[in-house]
C-alpha atoms as a PDB file:
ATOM      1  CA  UNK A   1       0.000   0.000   0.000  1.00  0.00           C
ATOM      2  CA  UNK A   2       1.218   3.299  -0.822  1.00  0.00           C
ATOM      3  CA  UNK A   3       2.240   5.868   1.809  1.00  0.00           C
ATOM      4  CA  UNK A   4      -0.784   8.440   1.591  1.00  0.00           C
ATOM      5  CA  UNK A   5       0.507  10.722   4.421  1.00  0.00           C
ATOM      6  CA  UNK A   6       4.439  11.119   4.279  1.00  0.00           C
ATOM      7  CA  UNK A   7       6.498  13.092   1.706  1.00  0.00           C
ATOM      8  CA  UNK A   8       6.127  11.077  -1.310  1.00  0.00           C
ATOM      9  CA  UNK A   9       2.490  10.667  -0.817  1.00  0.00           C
ATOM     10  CA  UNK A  10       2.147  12.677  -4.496  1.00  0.00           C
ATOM     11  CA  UNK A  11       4.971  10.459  -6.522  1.00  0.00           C
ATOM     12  CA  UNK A  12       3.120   9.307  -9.422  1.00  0.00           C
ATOM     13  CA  UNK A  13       6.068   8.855 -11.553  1.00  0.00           C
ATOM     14  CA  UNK A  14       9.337   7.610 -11.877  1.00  0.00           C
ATOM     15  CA  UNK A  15      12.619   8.989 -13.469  1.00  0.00           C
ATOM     16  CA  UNK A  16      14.180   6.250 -14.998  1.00  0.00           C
ATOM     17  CA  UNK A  17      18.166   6.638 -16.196  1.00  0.00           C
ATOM     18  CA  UNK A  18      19.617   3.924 -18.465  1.00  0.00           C
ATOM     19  CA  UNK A  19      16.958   1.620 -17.488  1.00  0.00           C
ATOM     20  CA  UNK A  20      17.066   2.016 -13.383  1.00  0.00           C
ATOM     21  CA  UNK A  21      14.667   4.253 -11.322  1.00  0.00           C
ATOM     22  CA  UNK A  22      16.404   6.886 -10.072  1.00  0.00           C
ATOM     23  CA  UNK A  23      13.608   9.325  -8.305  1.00  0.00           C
ATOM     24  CA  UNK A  24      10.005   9.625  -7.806  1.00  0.00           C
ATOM     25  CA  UNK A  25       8.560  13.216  -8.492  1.00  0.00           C
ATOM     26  CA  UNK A  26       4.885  14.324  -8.647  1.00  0.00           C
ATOM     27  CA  UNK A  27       4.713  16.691 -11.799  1.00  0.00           C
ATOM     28  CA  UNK A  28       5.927  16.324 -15.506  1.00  0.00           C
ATOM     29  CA  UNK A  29       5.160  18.078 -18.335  1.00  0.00           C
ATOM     30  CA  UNK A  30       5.732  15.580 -21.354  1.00  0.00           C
ATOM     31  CA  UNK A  31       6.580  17.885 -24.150  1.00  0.00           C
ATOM     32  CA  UNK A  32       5.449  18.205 -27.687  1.00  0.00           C
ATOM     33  CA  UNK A  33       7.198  16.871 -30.508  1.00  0.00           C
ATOM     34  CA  UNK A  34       6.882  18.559 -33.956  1.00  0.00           C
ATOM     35  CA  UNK A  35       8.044  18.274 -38.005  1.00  0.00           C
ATOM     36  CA  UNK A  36       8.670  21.650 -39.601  1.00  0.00           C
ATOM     37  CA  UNK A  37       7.124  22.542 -43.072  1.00  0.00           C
ATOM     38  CA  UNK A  38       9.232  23.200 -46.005  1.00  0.00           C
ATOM     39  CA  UNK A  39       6.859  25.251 -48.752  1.00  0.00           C
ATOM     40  CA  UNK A  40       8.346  24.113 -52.281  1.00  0.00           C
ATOM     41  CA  UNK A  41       7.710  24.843 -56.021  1.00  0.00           C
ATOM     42  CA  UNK A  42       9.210  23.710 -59.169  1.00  0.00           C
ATOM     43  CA  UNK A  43       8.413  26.204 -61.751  1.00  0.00           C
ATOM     44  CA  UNK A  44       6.236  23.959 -64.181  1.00  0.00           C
ATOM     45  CA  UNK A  45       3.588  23.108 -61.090  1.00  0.00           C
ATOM     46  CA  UNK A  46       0.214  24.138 -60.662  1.00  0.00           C
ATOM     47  CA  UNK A  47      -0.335  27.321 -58.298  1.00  0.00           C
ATOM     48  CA  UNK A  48      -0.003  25.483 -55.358  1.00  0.00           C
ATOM     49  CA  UNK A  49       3.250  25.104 -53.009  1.00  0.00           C
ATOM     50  CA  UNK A  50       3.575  21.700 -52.187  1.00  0.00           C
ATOM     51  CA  UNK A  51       4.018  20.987 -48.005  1.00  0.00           C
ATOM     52  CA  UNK A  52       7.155  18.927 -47.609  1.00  0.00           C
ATOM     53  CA  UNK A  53       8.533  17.578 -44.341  1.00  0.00           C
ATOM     54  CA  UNK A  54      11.763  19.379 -42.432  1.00  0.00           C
ATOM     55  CA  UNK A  55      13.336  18.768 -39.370  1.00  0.00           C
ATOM     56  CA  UNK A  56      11.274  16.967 -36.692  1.00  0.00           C
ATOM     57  CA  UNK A  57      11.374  18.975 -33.012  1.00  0.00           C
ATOM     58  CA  UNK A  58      11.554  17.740 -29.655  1.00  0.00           C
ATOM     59  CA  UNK A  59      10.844  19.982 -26.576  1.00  0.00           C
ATOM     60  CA  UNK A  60      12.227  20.512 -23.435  1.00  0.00           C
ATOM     61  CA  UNK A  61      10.992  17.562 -20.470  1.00  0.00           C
ATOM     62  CA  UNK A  62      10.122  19.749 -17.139  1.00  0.00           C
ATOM     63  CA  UNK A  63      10.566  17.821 -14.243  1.00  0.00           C
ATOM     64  CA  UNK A  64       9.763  18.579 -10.696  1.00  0.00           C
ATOM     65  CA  UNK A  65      10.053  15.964  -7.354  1.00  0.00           C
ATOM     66  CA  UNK A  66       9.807  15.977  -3.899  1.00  0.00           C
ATOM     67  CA  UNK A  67      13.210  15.881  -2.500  1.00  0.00           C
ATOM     68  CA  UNK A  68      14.179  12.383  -1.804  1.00  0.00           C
ATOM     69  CA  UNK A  69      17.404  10.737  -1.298  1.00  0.00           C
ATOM     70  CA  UNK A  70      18.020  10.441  -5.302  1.00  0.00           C
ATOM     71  CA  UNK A  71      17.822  13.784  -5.713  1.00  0.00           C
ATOM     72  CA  UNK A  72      21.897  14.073  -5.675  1.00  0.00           C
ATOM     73  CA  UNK A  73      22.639  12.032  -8.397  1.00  0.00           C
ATOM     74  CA  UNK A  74      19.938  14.499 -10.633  1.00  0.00           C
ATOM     75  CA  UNK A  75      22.375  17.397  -9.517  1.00  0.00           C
ATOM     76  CA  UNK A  76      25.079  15.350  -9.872  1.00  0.00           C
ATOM     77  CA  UNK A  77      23.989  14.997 -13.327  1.00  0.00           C
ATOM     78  CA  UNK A  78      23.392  18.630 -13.887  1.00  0.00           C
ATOM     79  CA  UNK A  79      27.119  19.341 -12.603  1.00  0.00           C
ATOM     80  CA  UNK A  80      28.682  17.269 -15.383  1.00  0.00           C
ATOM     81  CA  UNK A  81      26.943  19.175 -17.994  1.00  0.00           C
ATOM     82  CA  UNK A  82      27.809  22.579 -16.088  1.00  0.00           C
ATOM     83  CA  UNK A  83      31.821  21.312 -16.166  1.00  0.00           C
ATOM     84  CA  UNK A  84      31.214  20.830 -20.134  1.00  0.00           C
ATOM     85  CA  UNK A  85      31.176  17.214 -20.333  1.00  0.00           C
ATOM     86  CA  UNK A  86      27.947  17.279 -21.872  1.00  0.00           C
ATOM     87  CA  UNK A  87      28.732  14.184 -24.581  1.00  0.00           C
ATOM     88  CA  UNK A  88      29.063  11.965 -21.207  1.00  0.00           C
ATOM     89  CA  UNK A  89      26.081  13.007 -19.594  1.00  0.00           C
ATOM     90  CA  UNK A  90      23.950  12.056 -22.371  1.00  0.00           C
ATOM     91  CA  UNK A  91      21.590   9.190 -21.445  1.00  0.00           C
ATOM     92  CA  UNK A  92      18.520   7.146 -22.366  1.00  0.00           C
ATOM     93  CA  UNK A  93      15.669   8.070 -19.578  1.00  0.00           C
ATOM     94  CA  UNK A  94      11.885   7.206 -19.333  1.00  0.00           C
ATOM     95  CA  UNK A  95       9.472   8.993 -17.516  1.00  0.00           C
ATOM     96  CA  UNK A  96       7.168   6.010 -16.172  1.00  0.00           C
ATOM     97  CA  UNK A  97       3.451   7.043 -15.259  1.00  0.00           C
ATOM     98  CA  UNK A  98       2.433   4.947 -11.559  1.00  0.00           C
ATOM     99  CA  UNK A  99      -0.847   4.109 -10.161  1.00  0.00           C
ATOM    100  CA  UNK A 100      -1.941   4.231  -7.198  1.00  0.00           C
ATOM    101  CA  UNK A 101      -0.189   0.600  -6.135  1.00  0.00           C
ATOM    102  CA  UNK A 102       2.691   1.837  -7.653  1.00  0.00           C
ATOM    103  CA  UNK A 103       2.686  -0.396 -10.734  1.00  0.00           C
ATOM    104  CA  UNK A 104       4.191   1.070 -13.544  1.00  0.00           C
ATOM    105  CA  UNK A 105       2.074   2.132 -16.243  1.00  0.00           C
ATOM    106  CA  UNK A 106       2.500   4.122 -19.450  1.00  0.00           C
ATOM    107  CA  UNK A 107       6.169   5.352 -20.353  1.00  0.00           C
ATOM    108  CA  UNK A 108       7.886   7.551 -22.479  1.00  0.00           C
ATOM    109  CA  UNK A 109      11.616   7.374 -23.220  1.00  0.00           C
ATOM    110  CA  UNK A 110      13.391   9.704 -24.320  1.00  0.00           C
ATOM    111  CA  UNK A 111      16.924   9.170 -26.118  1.00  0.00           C
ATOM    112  CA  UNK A 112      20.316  11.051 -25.569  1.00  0.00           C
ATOM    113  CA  UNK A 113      18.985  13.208 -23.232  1.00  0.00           C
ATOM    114  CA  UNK A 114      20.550  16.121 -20.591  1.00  0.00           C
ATOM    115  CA  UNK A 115      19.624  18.518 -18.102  1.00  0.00           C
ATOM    116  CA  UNK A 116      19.458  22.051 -19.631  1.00  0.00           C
ATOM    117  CA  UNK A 117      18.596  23.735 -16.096  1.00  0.00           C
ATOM    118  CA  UNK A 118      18.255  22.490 -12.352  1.00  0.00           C
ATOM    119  CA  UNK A 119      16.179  24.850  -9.808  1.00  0.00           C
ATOM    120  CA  UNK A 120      16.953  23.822  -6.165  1.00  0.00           C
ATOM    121  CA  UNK A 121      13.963  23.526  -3.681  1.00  0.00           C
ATOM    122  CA  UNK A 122      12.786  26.892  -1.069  1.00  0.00           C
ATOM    123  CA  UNK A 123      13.389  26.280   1.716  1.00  0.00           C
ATOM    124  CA  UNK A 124      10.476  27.197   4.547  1.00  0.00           C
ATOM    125  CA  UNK A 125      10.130  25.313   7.647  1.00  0.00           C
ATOM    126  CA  UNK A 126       6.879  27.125   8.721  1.00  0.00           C
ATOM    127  CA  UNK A 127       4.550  25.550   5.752  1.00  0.00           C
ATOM    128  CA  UNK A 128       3.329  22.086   5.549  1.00  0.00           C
ATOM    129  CA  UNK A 129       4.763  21.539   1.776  1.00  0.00           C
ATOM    130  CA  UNK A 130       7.467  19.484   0.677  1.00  0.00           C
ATOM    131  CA  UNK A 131      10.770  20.786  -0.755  1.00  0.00           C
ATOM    132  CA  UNK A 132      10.115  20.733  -4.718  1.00  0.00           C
ATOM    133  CA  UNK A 133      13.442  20.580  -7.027  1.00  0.00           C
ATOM    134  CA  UNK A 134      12.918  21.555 -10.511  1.00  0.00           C
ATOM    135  CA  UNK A 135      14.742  20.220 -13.952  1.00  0.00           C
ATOM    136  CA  UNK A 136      14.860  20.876 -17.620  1.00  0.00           C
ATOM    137  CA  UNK A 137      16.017  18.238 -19.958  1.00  0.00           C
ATOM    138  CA  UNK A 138      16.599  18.356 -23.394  1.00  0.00           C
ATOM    139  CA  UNK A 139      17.045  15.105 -25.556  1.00  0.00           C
ATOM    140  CA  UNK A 140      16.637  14.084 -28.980  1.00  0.00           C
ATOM    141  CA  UNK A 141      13.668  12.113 -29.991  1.00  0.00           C
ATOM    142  CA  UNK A 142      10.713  10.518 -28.063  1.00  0.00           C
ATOM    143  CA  UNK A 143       8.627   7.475 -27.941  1.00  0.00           C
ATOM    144  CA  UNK A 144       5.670   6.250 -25.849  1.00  0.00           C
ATOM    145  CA  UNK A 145       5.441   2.237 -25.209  1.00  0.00           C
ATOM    146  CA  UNK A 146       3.177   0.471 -22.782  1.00  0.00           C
END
């Protein structure tokens, strides 16, 4: 059974990195994938500018957890990209949807992916809320499975 009164009481998903869960946070925004339109004409077609496809767009995963123990090896992960080593931080991830048992539902994975941004928690020991840490993470292509 679930813990329904503690600090993870609103984990619904899991962060999975190279195929191992890594944290629990209660908020993602999946985001929207796109092709862009190139308008072309060869000079001997009718009036109308044929729609070709372009370069297909991914954007930018927005995470944001309750601080748990696993939290450190996010930052960690942001550091290596902040030091420039942003070839070895690239990973495979999944963002796995959970119900209320905690079995794993619907995924997403996303391929060579890295953190873009990291926004460490407020702190405020006179409110009731949990510490929320915040991450951006850019990658390059999507899929949903499951």
């Amino acid at each position: 059974m679930p813990d329904r009164h503690g600090p993870y009481r609103d984990v619904r998903f899991l962060l999975e990195i190279d195929g191992i869960a890594r944290a629990g946070f209660s908020n993602a925004s999946i985001p929207e994938n796109s092709t862009d339109v190139t308008e072309y004409r060869e000079g001997n077609d009718p009036p109308t500018v044929r729609k070709l496809w372009s370069l297909n767009d991914y954007g930018t995963l927005t995470l944001e957890s309750g601080t748990t123990d696993d939290s450190i090896e996010l930052f960690e992960w942001r550091k290596a990209v902040e030091n420039g080593q942003v070839e070895d931080a690239r990973r495979s991830i999944a963002v796995v949807v959970l119900d209320e048992e905690g079995n794993a539902g619907p995924r997403w994975e996303f391929r060579n992916a890295w953190p873009t941004s990291y926004e460490a928690p407020d702190l405020d020991a006179t409110g009731g809320d949990v510490a929320i840490e915040s991450m951006e993470i850019a990658h390059e292509g999507m899929e949903r499975t499951a």
